[in-house]
Protein backbone atom coordinates (compact mmCIF):
# COMPACT_ATOMS: atom_id res chain seq x y z
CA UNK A 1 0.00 0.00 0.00
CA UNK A 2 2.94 2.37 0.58
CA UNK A 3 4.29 1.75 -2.48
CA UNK A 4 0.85 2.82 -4.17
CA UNK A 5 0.98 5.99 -2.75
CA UNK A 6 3.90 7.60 -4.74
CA UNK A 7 2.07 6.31 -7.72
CA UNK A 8 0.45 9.30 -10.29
CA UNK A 9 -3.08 8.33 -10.51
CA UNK A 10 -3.54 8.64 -14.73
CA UNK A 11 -6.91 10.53 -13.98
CA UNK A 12 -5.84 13.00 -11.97
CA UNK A 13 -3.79 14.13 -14.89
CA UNK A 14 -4.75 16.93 -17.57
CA UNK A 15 -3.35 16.26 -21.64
CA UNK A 16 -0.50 18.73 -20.27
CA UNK A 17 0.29 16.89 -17.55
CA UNK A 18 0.14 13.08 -19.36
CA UNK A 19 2.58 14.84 -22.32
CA UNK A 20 4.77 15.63 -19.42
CA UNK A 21 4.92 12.17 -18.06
CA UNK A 22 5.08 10.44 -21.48
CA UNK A 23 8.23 12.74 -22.35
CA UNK A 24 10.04 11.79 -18.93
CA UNK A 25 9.37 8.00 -20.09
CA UNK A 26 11.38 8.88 -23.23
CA UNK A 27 8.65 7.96 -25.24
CA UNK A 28 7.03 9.58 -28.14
CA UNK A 29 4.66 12.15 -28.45
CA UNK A 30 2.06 9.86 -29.94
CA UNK A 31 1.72 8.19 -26.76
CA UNK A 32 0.08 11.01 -24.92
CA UNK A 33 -2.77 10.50 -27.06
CA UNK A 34 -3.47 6.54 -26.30
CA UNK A 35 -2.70 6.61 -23.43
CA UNK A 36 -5.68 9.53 -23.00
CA UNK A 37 -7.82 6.75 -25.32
CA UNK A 38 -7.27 4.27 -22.89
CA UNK A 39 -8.37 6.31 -20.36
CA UNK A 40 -11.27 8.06 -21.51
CA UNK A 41 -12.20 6.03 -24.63
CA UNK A 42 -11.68 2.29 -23.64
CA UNK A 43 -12.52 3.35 -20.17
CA UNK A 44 -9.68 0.35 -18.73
CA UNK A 45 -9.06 0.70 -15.57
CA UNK A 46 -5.74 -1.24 -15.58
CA UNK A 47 -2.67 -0.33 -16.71
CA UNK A 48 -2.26 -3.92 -18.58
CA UNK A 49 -5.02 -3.53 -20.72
CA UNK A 50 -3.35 -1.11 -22.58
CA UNK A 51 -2.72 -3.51 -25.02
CA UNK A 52 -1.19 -1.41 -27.85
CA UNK A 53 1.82 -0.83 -25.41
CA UNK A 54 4.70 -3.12 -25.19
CA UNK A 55 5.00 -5.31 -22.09
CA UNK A 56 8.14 -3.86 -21.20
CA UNK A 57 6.64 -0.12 -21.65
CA UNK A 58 3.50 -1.25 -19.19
CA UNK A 59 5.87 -2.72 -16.74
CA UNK A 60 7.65 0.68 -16.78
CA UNK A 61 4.13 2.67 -16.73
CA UNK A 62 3.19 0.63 -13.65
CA UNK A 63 5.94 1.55 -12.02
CA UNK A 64 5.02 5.65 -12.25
CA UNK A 65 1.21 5.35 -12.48
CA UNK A 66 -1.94 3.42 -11.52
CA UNK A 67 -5.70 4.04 -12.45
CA UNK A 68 -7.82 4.89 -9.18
CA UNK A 69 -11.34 5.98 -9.47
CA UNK A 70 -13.59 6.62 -6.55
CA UNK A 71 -15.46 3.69 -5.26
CA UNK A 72 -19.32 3.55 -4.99
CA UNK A 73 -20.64 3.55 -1.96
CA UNK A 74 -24.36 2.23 -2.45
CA UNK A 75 -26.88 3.50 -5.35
CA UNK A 76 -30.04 3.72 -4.63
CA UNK A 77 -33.26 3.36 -6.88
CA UNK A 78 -36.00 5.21 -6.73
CA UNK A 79 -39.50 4.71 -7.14
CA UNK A 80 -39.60 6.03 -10.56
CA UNK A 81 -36.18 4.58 -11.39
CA UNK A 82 -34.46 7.65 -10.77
CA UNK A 83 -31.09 6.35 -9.37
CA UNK A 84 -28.38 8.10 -6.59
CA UNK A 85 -25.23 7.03 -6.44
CA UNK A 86 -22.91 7.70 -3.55
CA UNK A 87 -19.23 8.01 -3.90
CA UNK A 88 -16.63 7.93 -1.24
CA UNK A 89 -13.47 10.14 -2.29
CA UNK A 90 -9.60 9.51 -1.87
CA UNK A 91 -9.67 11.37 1.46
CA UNK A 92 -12.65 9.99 2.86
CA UNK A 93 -15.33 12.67 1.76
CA UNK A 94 -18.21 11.44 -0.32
CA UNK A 95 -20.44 13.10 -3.20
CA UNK A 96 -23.63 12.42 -5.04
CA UNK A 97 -24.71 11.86 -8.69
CA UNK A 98 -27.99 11.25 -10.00
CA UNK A 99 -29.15 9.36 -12.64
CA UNK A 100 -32.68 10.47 -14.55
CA UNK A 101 -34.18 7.82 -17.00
CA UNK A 102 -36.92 8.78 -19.33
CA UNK A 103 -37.39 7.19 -22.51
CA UNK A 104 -34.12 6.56 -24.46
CA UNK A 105 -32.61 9.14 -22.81
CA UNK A 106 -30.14 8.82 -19.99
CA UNK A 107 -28.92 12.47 -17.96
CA UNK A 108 -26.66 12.19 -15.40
CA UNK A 109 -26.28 15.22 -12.93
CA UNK A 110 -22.65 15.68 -11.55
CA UNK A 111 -21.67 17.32 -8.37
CA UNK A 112 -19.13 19.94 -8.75
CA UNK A 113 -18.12 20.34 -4.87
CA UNK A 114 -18.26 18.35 -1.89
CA UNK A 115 -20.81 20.12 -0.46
CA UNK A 116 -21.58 24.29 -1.50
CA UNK A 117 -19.74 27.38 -1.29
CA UNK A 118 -23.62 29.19 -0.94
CA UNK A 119 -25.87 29.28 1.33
CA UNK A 120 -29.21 29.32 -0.45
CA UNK A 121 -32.13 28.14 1.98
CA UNK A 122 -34.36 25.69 -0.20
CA UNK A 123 -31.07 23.72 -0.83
CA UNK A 124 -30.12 20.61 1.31
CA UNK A 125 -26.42 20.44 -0.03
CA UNK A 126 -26.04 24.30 1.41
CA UNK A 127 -26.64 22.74 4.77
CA UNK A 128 -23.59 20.79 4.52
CA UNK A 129 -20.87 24.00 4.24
CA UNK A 130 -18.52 23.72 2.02
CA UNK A 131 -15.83 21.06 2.16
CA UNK A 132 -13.90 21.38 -1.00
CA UNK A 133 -13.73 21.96 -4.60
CA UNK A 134 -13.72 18.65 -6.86
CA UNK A 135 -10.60 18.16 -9.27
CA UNK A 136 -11.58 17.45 -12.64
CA UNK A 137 -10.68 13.40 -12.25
CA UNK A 138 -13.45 13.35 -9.71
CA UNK A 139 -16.05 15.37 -11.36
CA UNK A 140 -15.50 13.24 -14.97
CA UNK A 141 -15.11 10.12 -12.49
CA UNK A 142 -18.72 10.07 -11.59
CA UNK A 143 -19.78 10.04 -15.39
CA UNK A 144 -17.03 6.73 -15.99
CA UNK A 145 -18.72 4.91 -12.96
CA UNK A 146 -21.95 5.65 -13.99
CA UNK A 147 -21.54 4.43 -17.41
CA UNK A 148 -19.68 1.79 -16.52
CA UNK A 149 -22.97 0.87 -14.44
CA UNK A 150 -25.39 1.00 -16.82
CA UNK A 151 -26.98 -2.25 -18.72
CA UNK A 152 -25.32 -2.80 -21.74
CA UNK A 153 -26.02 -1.27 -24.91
CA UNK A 154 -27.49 2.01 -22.51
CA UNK A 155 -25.66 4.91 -22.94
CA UNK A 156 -25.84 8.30 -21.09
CA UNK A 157 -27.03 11.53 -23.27
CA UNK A 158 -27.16 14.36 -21.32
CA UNK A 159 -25.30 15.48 -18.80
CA UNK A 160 -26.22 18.43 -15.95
CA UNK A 161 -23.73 20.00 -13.54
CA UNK A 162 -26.69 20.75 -11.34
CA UNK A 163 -25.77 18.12 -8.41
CA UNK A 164 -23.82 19.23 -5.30
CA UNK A 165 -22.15 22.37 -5.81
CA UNK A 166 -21.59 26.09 -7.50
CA UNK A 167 -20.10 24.95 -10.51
CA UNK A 168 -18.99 28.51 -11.45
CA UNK A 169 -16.97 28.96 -8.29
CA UNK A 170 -14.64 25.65 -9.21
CA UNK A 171 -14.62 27.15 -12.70
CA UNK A 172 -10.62 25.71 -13.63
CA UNK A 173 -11.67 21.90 -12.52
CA UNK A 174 -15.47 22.46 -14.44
CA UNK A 175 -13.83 23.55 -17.84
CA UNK A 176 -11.01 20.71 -17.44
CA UNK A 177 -13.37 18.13 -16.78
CA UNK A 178 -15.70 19.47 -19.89
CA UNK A 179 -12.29 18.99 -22.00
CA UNK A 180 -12.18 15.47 -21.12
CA UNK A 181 -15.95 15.10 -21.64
CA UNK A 182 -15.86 16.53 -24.96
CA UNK A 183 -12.62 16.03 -26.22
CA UNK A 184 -13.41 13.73 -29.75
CA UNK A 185 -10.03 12.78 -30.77
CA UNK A 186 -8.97 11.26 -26.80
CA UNK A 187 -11.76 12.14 -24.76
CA UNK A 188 -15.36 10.96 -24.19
CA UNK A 189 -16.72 13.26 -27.31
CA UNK A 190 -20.03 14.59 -25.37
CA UNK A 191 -21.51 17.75 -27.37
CA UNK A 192 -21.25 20.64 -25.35
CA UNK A 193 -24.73 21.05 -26.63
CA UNK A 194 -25.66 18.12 -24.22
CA UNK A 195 -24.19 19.19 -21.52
CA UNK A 196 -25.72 21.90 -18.86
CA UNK A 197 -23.98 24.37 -16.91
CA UNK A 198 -26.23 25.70 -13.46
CA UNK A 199 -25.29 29.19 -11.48
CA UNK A 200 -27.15 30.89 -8.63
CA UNK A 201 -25.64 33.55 -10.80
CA UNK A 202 -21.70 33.47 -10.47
CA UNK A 203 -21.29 36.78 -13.03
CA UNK A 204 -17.29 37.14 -13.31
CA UNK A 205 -17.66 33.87 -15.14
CA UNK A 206 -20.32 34.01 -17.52
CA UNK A 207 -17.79 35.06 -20.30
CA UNK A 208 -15.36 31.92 -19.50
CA UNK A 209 -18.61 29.65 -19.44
CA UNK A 210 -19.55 31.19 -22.87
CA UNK A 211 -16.43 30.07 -24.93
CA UNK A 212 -16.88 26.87 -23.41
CA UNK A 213 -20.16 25.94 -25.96
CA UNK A 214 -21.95 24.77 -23.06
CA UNK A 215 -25.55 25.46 -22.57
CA UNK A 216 -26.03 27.37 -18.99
CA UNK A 217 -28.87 27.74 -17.08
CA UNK A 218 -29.11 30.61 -14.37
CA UNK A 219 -31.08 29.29 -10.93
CA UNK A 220 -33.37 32.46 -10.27
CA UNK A 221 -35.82 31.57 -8.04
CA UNK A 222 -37.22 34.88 -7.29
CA UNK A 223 -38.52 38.20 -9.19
CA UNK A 224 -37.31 40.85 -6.41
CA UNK A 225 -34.17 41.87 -4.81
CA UNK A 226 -36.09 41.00 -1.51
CA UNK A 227 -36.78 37.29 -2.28
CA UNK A 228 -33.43 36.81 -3.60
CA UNK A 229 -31.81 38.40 -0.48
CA UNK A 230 -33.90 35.65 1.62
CA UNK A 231 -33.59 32.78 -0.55
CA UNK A 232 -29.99 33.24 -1.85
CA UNK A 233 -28.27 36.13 0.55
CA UNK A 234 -24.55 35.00 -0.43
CA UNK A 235 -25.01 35.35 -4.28
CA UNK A 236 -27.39 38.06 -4.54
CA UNK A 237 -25.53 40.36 -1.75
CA UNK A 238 -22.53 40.35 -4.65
CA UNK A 239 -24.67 40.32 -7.54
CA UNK A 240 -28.51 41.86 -7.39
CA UNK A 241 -31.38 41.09 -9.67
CA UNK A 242 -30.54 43.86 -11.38
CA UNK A 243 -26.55 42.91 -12.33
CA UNK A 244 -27.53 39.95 -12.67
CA UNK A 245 -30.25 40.24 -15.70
CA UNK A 246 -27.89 42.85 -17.21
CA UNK A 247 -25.04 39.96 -17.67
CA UNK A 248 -27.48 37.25 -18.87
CA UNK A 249 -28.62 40.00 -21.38
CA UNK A 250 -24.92 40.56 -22.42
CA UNK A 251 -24.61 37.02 -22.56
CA UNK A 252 -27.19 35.92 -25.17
CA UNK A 253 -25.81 38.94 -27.26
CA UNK A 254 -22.64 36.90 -27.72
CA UNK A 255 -23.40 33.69 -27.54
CA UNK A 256 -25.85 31.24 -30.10
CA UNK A 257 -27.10 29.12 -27.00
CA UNK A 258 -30.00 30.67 -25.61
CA UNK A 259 -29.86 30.79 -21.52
CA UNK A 260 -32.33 28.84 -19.09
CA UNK A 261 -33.81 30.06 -16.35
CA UNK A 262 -34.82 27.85 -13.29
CA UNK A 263 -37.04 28.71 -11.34
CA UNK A 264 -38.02 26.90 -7.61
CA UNK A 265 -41.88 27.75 -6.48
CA UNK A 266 -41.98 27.77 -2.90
CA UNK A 267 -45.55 28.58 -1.27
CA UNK A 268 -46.32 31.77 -0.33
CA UNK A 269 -42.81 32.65 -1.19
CA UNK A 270 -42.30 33.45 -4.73
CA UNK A 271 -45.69 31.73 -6.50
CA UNK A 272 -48.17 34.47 -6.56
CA UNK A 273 -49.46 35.95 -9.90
CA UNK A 274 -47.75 38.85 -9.62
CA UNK A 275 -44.62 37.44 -9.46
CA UNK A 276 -45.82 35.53 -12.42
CA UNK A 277 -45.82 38.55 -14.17
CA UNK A 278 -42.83 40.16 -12.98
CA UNK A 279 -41.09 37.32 -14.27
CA UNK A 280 -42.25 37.48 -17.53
CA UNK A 281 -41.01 41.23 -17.74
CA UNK A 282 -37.81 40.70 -16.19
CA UNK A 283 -37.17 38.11 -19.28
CA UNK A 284 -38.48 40.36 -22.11
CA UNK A 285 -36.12 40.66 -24.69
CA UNK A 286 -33.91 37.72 -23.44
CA UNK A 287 -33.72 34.16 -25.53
CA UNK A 288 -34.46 31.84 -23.17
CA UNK A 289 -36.61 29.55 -21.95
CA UNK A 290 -38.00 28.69 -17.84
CA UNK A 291 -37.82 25.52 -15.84
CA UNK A 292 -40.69 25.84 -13.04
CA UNK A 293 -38.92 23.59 -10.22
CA UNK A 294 -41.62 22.46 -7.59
CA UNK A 295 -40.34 22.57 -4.48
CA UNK A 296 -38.88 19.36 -3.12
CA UNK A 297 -39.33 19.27 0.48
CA UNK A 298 -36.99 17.81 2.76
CA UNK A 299 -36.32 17.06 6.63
CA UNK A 300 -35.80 19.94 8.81
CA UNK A 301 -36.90 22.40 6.43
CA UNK A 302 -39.54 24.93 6.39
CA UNK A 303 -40.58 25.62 2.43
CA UNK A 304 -43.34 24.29 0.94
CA UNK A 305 -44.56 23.25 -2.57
CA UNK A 306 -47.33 25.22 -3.67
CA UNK A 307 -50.72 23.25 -5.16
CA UNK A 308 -50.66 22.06 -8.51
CA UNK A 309 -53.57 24.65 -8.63
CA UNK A 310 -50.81 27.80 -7.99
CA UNK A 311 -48.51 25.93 -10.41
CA UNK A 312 -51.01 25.73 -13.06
CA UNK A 313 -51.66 29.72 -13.18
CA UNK A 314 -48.17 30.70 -12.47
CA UNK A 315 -47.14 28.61 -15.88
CA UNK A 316 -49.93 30.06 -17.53
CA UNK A 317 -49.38 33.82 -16.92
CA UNK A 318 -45.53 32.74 -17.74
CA UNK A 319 -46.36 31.77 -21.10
CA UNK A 320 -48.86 34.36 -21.78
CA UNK A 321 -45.91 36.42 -21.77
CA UNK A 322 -44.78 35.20 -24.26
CA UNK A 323 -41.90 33.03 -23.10
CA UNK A 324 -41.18 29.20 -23.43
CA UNK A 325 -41.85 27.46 -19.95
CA UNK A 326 -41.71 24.31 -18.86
CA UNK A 327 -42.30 22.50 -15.63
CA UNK A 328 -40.10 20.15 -14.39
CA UNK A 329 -41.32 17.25 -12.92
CA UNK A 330 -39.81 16.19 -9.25
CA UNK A 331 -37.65 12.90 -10.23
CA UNK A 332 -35.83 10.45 -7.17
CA UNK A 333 -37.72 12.71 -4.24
CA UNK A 334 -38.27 9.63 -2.59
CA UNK A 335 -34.61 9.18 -2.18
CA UNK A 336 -33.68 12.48 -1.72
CA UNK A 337 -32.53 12.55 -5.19
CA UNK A 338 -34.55 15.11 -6.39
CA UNK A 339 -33.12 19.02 -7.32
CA UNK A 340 -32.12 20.36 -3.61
CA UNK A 341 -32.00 17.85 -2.34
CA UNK A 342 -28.48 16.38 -2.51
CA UNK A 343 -25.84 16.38 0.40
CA UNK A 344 -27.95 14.20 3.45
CA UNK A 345 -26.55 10.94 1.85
CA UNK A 346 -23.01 12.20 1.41
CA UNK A 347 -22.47 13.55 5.07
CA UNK A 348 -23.89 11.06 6.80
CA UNK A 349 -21.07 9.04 4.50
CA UNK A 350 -17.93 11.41 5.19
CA UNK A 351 -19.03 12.06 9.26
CA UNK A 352 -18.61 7.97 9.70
CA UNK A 353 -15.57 7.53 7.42
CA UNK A 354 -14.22 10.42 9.76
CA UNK A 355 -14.77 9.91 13.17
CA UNK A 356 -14.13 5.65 13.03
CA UNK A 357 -11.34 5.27 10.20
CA UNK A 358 -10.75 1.97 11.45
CA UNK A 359 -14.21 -0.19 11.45
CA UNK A 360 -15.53 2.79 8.10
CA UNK A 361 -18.78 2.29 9.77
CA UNK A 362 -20.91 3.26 7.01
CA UNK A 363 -24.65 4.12 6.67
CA UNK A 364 -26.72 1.49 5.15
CA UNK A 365 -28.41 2.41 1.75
CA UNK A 366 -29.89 -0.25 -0.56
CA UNK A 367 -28.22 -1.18 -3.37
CA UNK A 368 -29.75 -2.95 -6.14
């Protein structure tokens, strides 16, 4: 085991980084690139199935590197076959990734930090603080795993970086990983046209997110300075309603993706028909469409979800607007895997890894 830990994990490592460690080998440059096809391509995870290299040139590539990805611990299925995984990380933390079924498609939502770096009050992850910021390996890691879990022949479509996390405040690891993801020559050649970028509203960003070809999708959740300030005091304290319209205006200008705007009911919060209507003139003029986000309760928590009564007129003054909207249907609530409602799972995980290293006492989930 001691030996193993001087070892370069090969997925920690950026293209840079492999070039750099294929060049100390003495090999050639060509290398860089299989051994990236290995790794991202063939998925191996195992040096020795790298079956284009010599034995000799393995023997000497096990001697520098190894291939670690996190282990799972449990996945569990929900009701409507929405499935959360649960990951324990090299230093004992743990994050959470859900899978969303429907039809032939497959989207997997990816975590971005172990826990958030915001504080906003509907979320369950914001309850856990902020731990640290994923590295790349660990945010592509989930989508390998996952994959690698799925019946054969599935394959995943979409993918969301709306799990645990402010993915625009671990910007450097978010962009590496989306290399990897969409890389075609090496990498796992996702369009950034399938993948999904979520912000409370991160602004100094917005241009680096933009040249990226993602699509993003701005969490608003509220149609006054006043709601904002209650439901999301760390973001909108930087950036107001105001600031923050003006850059997703700017943003459309210069970029062929239109934006998305989500939007979380909560009863008696930010449901009424007036804010109905403020919303629909505080997106005139912007290309975009809305995700209505029914509140997903969970323990210890105070919001509600408004009846499917409120829900109905709020969508319809929306669209009378003028603008596309769309309601989002709750998926994996009955596992907490529904949007907010990440992070319980995970710290029960990393508190009993932590405090009894020895027995890694673990809370029982079912896997299936």
């Amino acid at each position: 085991m001691g030996m193993n830990m001087s070892l370069v994990n090969l997925l920690a490592l950026n293209v840079h980084e492999v070039e750099e460690l294929v060049q100390g080998l003495g090999w050639p440059r060509y290398r860089t690139q299989q051994l990236m096809k290995w790794l991202y391509q063939h998925r191996v995870v195992d040096v020795d199935a790298m079956t284009n290299l010599s034995k000799i040139d393995r023997t000497r590539l096990q001697q520098v590197a190894t291939i670690q990805r996190d282990s799972m611990i449990s996945r569990q299925i929900a009701s409507d076959g929405t499935g959360k995984y649960v990951w324990r990380l090299g230093d004992d933390l743990a994050i959470e990734t859900v899978l969303i079924p429907e039809d032939r498609r497959r989207t997997l939502c990816l975590s971005s930090q172990v826990g958030c770096t915001l504080d906003c009050g509907f979320c369950l992850t914001a309850q856990m603080g902020m731990k640290r910021n994923l590295r790349a390996h660990e945010i592509v890691g989930q989508v390998l795993n996952v994959q690698a879990d799925l019946p054969e022949g599935e394959h995943l479509t979409s993918l969301v970086f709306m799990g645990m996390g402010e993915p625009l405040m671990n910007f450097d690891a978010v962009a590496d990983a989306i290399q990897r993801l969409s890389n075609i020559e090496w990498g796992l050649g996702f369009s950034p046209r399938r993948m999904t970028v979520s912000t409370a509203g991160w602004i100094p960003r917005f241009p680096d997110i933009r040249r990226l070809g993602v699509n993003l999708a701005i969490s608003l959740n509220g149609t006054t300075n006043a709601q904002r300030e209650r439901l999301m005091p760390a973001v909108n304290r930087r950036y107001d309603l105001e600031t923050l319209l003006q850059a997703c205006r700017d943003y459309v200008q210069s970029s062929e993706r239109p934006l998305t705007f989500e939007y979380v009911l909560l009863a008696g919060i930010n449901d009424a028909p007036e804010d109905a209507h403020r919303l629909g003139s505080l997106l005139r003029g912007i290309r975009c469409k809305v995700n209505l986000i029914p509140f997903n309760a969970f323990p210890g928590n105070a919001f509600q979800r408004p009846t499917p009564d409120v829900i109905d007129v709020f969508q319809q003054i929306v669209r009378s607007r003028g603008l596309d909207v769309f309601l989002r249907k709750s998926r994996g609530d009955d596992v907490l895997g529904a949007c907010g409602q990440l992070g319980r799972s995970a710290s029960e995980v990393s508190e009993a890894l932590s405090t009894d290293s020895h027995k890694r006492a673990l809370p029982i989930y079912a896997k299936s």
